[in-house]
N, C-alpha and C. Protein backbone atom coordinates (compact mmCIF):
# COMPACT_ATOMS: atom_id res chain seq x y z
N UNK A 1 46.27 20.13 38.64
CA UNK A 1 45.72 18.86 39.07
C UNK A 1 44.43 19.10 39.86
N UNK A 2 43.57 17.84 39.72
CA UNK A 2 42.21 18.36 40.22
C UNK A 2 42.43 17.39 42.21
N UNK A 3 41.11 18.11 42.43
CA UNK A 3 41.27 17.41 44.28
C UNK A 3 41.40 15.45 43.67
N UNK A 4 40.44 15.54 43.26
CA UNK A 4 40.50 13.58 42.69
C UNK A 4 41.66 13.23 42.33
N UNK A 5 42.00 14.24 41.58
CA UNK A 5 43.87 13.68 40.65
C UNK A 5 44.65 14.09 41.35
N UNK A 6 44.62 14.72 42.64
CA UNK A 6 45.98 14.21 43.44
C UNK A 6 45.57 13.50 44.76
N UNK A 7 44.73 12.94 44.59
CA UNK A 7 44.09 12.06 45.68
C UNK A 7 44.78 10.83 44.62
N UNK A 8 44.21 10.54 43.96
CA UNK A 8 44.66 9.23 42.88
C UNK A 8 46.56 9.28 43.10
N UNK A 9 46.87 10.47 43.24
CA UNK A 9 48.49 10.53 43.13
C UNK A 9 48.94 10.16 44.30
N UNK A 10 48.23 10.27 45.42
CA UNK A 10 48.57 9.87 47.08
C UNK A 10 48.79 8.63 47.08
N UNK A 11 47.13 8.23 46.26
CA UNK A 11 46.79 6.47 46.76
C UNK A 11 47.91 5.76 45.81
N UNK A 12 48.12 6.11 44.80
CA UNK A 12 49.10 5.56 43.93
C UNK A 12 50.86 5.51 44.96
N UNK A 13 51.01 6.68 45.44
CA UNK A 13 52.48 6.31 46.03
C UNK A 13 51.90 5.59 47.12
N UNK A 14 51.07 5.65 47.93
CA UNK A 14 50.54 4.80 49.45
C UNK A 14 51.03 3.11 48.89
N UNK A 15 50.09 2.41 47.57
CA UNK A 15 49.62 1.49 47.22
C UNK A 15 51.34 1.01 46.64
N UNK A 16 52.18 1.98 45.47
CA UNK A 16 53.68 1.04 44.89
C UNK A 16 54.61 1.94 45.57
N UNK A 17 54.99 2.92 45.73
CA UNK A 17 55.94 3.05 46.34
C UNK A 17 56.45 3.25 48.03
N UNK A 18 55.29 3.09 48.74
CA UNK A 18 55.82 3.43 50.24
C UNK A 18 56.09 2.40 50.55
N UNK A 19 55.63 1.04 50.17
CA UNK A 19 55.75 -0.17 50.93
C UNK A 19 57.74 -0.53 50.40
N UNK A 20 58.77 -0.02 49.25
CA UNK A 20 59.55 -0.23 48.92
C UNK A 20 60.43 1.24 49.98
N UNK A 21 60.04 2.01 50.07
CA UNK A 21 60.13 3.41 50.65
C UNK A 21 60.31 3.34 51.96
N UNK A 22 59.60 2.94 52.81
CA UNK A 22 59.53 2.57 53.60
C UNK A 22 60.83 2.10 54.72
N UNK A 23 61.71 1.19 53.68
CA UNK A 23 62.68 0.53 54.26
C UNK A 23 63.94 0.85 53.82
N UNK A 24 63.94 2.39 53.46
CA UNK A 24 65.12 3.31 52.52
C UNK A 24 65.12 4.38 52.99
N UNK A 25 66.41 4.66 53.39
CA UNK A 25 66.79 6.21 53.64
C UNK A 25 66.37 7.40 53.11
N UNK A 26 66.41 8.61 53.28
CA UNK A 26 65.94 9.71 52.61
C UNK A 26 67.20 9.62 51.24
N UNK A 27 68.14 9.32 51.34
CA UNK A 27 68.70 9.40 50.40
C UNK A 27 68.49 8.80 49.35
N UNK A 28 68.16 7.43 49.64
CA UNK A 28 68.41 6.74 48.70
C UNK A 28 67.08 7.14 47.72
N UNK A 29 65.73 7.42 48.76
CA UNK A 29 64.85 7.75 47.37
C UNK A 29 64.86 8.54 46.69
N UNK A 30 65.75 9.40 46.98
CA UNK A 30 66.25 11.11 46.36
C UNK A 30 66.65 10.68 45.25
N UNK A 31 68.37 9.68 45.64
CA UNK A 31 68.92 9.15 44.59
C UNK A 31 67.98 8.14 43.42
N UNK A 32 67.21 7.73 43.64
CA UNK A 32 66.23 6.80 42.74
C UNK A 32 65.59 7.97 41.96
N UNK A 33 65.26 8.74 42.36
CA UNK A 33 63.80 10.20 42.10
C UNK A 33 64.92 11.04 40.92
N UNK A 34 66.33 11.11 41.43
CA UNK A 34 67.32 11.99 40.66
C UNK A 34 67.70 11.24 39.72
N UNK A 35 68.01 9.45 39.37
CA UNK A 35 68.23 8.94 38.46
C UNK A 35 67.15 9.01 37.66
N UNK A 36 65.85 8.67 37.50
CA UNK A 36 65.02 8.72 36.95
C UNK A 36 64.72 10.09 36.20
N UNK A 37 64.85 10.84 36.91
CA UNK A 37 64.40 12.25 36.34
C UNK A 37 65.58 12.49 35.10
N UNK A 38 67.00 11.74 35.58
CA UNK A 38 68.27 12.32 34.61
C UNK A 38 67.77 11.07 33.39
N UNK A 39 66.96 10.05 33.35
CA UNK A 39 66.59 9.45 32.25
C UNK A 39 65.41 9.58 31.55
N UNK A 40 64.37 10.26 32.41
CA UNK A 40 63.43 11.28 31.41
C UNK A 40 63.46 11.95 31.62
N UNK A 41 63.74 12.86 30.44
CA UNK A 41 64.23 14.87 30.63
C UNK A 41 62.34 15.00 30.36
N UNK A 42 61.52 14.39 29.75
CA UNK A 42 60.70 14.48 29.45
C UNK A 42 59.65 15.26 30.58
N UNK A 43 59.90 14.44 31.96
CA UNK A 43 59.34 14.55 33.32
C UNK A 43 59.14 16.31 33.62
N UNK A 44 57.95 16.60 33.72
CA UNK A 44 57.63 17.38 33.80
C UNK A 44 58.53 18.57 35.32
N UNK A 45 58.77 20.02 35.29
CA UNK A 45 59.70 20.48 35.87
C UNK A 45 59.40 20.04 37.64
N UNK A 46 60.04 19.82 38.26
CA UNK A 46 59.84 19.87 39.75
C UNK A 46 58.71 18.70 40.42
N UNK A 47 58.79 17.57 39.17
CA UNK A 47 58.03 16.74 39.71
C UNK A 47 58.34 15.60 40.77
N UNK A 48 60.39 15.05 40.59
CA UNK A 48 61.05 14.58 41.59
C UNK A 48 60.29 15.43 42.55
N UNK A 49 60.14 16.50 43.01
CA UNK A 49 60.60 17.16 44.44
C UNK A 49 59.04 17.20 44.61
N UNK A 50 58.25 17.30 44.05
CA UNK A 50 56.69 16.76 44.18
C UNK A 50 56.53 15.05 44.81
N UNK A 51 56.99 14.26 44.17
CA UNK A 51 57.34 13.11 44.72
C UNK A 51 57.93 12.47 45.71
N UNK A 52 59.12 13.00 45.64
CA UNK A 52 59.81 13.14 47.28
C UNK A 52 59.20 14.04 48.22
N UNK A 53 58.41 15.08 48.07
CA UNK A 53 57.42 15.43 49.66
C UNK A 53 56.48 14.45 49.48
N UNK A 54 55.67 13.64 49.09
CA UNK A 54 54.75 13.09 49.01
C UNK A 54 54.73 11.94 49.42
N UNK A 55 56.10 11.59 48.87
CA UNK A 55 56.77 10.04 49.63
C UNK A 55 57.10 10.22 51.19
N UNK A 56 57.80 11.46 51.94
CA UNK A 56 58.31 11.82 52.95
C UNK A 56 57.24 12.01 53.80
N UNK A 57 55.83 12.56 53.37
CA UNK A 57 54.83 12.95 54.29
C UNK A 57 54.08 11.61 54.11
N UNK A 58 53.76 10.61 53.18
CA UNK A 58 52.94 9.26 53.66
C UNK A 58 54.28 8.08 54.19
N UNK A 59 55.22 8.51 54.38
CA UNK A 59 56.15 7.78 55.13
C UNK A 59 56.50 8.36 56.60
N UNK A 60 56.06 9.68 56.76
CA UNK A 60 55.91 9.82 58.36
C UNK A 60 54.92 9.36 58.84
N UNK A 61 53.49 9.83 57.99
CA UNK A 61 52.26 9.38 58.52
C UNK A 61 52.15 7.62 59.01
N UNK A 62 52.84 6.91 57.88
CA UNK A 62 53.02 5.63 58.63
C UNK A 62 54.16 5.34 59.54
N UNK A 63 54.87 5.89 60.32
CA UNK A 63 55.89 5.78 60.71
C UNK A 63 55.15 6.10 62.43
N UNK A 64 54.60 7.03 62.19
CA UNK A 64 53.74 7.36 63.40
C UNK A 64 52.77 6.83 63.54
N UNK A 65 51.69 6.26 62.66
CA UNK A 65 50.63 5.00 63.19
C UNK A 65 51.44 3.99 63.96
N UNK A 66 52.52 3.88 63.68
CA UNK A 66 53.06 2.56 63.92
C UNK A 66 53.91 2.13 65.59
């Protein structure tokens, strides 16, 4: 991935998923990240766990502006 294309990947979870994230346990987005992944095998390897740090670190960062 290039610096732009995971900048685009930040603003993308910042913009649809933190605002739903936000108000959910660590588990539960695990459990959302682990269903999804068990319905596309397609999903490239270790990308849940790419997603879940990404979700976890712009959900502290707003947790602490706040």
């Amino acid at each position: 991935m290039t610096i732009e294309e995971q900048q685009q990947f930040r603003d993308q979870i910042t913009n649809t998923i933190l605002p739903l994230a936000v108000n959910m346990t660590m588990d539960q987005v695990k459990n959302i990240i682990d269903n999804v992944q068990a319905q596309n095998p397609n999903m490239p390897e270790g990308f849940g766990n790419m997603l879940l740090e990404q979700i976890l670190v712009a959900k502290s960062k707003l947790v602490s502006q706040g």
